[in-house]
N, C-alpha and C. Protein backbone atom coordinates (compact mmCIF):
# COMPACT_ATOMS: atom_id res chain seq x y z
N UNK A 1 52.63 102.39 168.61
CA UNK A 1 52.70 101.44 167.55
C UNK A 1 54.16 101.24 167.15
N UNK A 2 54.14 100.56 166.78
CA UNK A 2 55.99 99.89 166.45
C UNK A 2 55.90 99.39 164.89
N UNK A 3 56.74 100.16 164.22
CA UNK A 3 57.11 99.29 162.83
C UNK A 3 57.98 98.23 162.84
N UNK A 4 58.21 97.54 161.85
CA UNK A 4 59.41 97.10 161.63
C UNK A 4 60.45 97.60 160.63
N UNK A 5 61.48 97.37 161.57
CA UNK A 5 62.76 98.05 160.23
C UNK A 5 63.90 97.24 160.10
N UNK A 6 64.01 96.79 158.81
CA UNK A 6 64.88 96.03 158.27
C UNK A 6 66.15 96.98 157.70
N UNK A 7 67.13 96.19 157.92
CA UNK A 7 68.55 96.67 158.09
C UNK A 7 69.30 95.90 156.93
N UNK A 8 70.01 96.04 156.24
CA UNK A 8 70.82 95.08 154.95
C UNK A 8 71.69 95.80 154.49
N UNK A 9 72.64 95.24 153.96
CA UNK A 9 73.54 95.67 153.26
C UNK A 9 73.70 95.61 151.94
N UNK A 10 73.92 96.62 151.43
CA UNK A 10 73.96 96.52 149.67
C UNK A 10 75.10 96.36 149.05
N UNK A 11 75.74 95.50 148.91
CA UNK A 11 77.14 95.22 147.82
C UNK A 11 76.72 95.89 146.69
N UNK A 12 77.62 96.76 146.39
CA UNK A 12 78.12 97.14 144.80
C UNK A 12 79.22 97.35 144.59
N UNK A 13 79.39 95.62 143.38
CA UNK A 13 80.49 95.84 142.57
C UNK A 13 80.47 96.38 141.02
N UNK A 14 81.87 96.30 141.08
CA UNK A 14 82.36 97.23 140.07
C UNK A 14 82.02 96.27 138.29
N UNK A 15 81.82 96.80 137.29
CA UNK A 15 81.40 95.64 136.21
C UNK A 15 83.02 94.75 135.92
N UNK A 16 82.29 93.55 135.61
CA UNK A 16 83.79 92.68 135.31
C UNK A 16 83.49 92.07 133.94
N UNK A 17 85.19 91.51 133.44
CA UNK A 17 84.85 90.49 131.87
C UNK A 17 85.57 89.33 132.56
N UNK A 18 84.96 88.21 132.44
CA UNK A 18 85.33 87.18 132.88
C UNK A 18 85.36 86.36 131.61
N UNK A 19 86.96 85.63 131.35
CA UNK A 19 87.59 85.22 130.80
C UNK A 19 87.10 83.19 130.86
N UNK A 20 86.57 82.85 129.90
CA UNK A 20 86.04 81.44 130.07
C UNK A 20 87.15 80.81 129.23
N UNK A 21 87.82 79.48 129.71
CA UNK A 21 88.45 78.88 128.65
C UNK A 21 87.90 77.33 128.64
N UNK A 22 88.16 76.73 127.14
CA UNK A 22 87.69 75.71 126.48
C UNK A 22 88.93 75.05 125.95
N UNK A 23 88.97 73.58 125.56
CA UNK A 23 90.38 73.26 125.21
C UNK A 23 91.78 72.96 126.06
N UNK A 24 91.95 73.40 127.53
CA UNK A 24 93.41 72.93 127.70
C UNK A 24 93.24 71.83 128.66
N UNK A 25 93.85 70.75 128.96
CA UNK A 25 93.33 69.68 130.08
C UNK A 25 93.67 70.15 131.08
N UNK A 26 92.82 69.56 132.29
CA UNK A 26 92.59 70.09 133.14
C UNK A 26 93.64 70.53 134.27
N UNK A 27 93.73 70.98 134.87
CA UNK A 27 95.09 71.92 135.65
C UNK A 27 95.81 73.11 134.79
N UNK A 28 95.69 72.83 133.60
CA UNK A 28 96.66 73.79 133.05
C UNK A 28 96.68 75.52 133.03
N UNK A 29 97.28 75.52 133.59
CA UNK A 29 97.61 77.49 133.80
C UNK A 29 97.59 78.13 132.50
N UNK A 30 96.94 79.62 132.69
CA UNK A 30 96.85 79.91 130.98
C UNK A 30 96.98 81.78 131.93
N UNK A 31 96.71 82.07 131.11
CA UNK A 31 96.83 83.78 131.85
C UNK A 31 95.98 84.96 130.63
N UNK A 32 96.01 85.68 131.06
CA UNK A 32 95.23 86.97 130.24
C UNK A 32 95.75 88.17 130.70
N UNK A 33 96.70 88.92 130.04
CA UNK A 33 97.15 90.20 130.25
C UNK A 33 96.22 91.42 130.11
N UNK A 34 95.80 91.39 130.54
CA UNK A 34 94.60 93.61 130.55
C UNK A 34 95.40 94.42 130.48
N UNK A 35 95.92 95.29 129.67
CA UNK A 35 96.45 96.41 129.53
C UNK A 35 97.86 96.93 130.25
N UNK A 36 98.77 95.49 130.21
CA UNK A 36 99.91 95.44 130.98
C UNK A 36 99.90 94.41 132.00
N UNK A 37 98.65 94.52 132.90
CA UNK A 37 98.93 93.42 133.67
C UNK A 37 98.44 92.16 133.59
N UNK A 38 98.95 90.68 134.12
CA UNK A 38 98.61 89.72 133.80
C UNK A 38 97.71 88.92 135.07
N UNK A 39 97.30 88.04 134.62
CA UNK A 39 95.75 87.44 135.96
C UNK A 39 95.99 86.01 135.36
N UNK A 40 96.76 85.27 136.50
CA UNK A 40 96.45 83.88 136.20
C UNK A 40 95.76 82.87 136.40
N UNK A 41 95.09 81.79 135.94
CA UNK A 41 94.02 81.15 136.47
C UNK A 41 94.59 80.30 137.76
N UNK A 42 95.52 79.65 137.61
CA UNK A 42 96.45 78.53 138.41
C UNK A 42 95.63 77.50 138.63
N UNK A 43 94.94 76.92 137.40
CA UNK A 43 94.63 75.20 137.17
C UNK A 43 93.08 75.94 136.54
N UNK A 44 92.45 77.26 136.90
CA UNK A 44 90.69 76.89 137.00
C UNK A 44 90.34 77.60 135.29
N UNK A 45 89.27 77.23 135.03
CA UNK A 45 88.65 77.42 133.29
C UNK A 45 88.45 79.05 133.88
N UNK A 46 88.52 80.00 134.37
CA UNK A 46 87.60 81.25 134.49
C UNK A 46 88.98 82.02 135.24
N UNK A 47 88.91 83.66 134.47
CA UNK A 47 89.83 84.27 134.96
C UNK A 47 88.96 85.32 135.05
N UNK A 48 88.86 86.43 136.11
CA UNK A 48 88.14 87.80 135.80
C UNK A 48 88.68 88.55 136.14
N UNK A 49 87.99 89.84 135.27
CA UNK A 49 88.88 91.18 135.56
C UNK A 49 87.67 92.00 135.92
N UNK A 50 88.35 92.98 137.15
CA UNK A 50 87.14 93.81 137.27
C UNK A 50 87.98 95.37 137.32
N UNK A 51 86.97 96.53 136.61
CA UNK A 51 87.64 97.46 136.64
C UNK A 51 86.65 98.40 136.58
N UNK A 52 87.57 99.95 136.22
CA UNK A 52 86.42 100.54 136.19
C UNK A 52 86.01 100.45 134.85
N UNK A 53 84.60 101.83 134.47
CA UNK A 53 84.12 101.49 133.14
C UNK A 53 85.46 102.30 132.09
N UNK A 54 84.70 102.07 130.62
CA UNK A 54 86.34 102.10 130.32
C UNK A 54 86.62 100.97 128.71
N UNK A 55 87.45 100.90 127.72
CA UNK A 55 87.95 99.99 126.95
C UNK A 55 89.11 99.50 127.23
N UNK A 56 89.64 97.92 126.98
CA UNK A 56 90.61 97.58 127.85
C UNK A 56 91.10 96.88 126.39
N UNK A 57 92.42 96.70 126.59
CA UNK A 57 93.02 95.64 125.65
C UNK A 57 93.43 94.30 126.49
N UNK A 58 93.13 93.29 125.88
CA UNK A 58 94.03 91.97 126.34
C UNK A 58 94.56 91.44 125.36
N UNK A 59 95.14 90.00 126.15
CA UNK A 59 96.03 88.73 125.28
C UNK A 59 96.07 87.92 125.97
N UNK A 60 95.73 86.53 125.10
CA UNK A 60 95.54 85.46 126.56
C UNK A 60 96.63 84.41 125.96
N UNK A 61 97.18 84.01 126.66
CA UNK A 61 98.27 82.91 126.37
C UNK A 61 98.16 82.06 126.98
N UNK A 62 98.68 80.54 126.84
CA UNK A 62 99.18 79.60 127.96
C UNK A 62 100.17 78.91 127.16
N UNK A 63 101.11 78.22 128.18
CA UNK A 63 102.40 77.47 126.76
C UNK A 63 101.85 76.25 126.49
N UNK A 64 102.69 76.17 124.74
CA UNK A 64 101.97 75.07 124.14
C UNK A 64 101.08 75.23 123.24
N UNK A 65 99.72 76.25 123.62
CA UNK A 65 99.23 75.96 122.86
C UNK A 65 98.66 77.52 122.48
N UNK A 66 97.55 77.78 121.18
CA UNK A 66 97.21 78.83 120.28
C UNK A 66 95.59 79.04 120.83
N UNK A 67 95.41 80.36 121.35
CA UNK A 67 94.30 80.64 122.01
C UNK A 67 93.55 81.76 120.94
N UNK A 68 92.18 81.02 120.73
CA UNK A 68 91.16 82.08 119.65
C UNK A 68 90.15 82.67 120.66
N UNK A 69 89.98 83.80 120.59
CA UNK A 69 90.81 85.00 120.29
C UNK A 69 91.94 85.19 121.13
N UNK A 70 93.12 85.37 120.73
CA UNK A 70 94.67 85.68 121.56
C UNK A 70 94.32 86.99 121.61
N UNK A 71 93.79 87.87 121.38
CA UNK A 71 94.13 88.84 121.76
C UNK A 71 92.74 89.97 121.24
N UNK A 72 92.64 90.73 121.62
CA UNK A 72 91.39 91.92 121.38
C UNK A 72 91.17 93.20 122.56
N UNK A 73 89.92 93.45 122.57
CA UNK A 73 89.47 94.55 123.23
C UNK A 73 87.76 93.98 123.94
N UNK A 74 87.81 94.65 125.19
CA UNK A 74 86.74 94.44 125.88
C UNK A 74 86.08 95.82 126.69
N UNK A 75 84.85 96.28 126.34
CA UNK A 75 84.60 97.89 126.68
C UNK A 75 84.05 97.17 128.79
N UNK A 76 83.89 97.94 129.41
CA UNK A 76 83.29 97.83 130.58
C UNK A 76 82.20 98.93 130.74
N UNK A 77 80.96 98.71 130.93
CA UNK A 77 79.66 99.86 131.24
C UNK A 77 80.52 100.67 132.49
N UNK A 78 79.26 101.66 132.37
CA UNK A 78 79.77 102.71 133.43
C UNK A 78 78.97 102.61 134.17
N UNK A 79 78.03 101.36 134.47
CA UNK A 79 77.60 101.12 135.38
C UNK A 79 77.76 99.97 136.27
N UNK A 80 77.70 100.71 137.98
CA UNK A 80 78.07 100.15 139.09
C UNK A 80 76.52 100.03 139.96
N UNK A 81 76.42 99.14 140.60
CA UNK A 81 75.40 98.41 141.06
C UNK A 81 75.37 97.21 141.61
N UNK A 82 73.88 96.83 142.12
CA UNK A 82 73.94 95.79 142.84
C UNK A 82 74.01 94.09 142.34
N UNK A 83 73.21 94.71 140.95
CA UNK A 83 73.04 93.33 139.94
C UNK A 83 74.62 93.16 139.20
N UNK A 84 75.31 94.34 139.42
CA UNK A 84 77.06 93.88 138.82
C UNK A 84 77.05 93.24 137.39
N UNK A 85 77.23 94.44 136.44
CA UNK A 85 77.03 93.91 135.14
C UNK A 85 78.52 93.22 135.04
N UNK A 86 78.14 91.53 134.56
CA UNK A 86 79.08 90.87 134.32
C UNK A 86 79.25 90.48 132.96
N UNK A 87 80.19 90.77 131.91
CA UNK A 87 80.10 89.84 130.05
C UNK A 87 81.43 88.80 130.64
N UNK A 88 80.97 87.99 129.53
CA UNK A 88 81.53 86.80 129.51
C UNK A 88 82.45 86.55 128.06
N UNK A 89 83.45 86.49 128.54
CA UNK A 89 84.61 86.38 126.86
C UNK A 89 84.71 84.73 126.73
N UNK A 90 84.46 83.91 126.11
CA UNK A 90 84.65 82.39 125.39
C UNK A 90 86.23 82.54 124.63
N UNK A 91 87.24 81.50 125.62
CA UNK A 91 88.52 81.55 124.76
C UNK A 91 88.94 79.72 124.92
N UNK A 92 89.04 79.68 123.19
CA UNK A 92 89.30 78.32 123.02
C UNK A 92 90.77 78.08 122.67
N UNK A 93 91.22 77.03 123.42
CA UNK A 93 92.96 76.52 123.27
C UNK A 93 92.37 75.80 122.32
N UNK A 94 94.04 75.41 121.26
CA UNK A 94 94.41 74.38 120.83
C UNK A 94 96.19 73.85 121.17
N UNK A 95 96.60 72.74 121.05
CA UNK A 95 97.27 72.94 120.86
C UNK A 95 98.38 73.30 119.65
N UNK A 96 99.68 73.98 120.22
CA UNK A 96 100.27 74.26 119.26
C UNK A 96 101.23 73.21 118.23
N UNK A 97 101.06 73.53 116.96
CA UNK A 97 101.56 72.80 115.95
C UNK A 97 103.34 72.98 116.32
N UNK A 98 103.76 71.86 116.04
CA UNK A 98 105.01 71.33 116.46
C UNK A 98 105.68 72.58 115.23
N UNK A 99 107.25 73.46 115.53
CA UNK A 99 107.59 74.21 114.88
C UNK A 99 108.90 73.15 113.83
N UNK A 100 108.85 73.62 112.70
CA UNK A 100 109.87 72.88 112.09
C UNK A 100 111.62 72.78 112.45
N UNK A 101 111.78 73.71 113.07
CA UNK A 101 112.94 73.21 113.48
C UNK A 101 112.85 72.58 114.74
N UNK A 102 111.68 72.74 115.60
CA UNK A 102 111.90 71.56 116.37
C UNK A 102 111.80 70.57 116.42
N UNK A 103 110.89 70.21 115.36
CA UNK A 103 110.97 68.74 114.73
C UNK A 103 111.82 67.39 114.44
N UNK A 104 112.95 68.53 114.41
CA UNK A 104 114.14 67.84 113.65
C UNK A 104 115.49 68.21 115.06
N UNK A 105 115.89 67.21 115.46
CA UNK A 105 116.55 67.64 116.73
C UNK A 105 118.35 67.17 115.90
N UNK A 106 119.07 68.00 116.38
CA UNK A 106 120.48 67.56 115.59
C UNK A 106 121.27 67.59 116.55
N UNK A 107 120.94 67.87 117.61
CA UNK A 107 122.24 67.74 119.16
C UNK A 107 122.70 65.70 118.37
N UNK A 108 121.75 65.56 118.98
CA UNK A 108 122.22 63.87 118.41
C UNK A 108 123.65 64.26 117.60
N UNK A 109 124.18 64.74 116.07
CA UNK A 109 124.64 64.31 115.29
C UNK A 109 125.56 65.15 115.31
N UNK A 110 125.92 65.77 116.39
CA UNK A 110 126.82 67.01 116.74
C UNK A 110 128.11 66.26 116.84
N UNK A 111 128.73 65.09 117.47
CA UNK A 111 129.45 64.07 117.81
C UNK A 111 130.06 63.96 116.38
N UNK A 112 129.01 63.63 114.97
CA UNK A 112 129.19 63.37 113.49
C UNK A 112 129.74 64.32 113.18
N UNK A 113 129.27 65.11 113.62
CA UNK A 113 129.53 66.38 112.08
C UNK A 113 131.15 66.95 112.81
N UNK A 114 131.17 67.26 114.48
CA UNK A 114 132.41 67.41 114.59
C UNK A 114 133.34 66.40 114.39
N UNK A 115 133.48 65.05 113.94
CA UNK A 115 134.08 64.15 113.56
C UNK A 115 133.84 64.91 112.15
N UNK A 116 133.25 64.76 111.48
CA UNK A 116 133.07 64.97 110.03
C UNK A 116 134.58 66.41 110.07
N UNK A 117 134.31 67.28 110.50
CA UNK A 117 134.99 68.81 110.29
C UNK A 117 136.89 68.61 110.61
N UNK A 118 136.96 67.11 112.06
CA UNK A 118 138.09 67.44 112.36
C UNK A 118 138.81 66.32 111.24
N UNK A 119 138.32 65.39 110.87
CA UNK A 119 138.95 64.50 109.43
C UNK A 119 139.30 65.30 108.22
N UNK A 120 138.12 66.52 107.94
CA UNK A 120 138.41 67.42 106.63
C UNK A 120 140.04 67.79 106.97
N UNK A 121 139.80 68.47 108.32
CA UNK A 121 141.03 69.36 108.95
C UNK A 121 141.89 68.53 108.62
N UNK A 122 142.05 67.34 109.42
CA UNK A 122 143.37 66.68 109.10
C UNK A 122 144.19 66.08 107.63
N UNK A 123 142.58 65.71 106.93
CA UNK A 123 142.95 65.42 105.21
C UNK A 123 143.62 66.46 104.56
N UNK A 124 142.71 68.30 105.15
CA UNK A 124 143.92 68.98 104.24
C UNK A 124 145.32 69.34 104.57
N UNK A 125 145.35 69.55 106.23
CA UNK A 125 146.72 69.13 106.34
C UNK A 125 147.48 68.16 106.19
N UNK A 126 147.01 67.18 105.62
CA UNK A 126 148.26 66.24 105.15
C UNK A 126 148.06 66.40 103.57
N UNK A 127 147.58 66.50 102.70
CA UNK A 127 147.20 66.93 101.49
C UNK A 127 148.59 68.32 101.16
N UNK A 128 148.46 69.05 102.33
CA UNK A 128 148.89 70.46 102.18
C UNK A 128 150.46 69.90 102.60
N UNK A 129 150.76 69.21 103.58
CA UNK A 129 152.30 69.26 103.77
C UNK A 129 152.74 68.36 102.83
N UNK A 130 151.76 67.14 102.26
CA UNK A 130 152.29 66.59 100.84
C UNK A 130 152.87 67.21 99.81
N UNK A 131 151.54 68.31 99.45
CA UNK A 131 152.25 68.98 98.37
C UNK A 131 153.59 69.92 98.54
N UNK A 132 153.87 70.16 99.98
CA UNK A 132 154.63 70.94 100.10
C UNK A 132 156.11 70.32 99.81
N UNK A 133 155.77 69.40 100.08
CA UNK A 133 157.49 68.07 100.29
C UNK A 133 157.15 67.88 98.82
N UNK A 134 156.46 67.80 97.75
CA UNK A 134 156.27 67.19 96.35
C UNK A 134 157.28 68.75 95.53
N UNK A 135 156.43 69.85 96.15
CA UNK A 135 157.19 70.98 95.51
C UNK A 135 158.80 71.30 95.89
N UNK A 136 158.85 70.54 97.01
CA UNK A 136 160.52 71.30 97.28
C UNK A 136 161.48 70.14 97.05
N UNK A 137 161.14 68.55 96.67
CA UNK A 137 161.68 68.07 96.10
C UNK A 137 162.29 68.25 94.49
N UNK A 138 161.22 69.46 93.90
CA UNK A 138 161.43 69.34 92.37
C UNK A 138 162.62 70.15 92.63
């Protein structure tokens, strides 16, 4: 008599937090640092980290703009298996509010104001060698 015997392979990965983002248009690179190191998306909404089990710190940035939550903690189970426990972190961009001094750009008026500084200069030196010729005439 003859059985049959089936042969397969069992993948087991390690648990991951996969990083979802909401908010930046589309292509834009954003990144998430884990505990020193950084994982960049390079254009896609989903970044993941897989590690062992464990508490991890992150921070997620991209330039431009203000990411909720920027920054926290994510635990990983200590379990490894075939079903691969995966959590899912939700991180929403905005963009960032324009800063007040950049608002106001003054390269422009740099031309002015050093005109403005070298006229003072020259008014008080002639002011100053005036008075000087006024005093040594007396």
């Amino acid at each position: 008599m003859v059985y049959p015997v089936a042969f397969g392979v069992v993948t087991y990965l390690p648990p991951s937090e996969v990083f979802v983002e909401t908010g930046l248009p589309a292509g834009t690179n954003w990144s998430v640092t884990v505990d020193g190191s950084s994982y960049w998306s390079y254009g896609v909404t989903e970044i993941r980290f897989q590690g062992s089990s464990g508490t991890y710190q992150f921070q997620v940035a991209a330039p431009g703009f203000v990411a909720a939550p920027a920054s926290g903690s994510f635990r990983l189970p200590r379990v490894i298996g075939p079903d691969n426990d995966t959590t899912y972190l939700d991180v929403t961009f905005k963009a960032s509010p324009p800063s007040p001094i950049g608002a106001f750009d003054i390269a422009p008026l740099a031309p002015i104001v050093a005109g403005i500084l070298l006229a003072s200069v020259v008014a008080g030196l002639a002011v100053w060698t005036w008075g000087r010729k006024e005093r040594a005439a007396k």
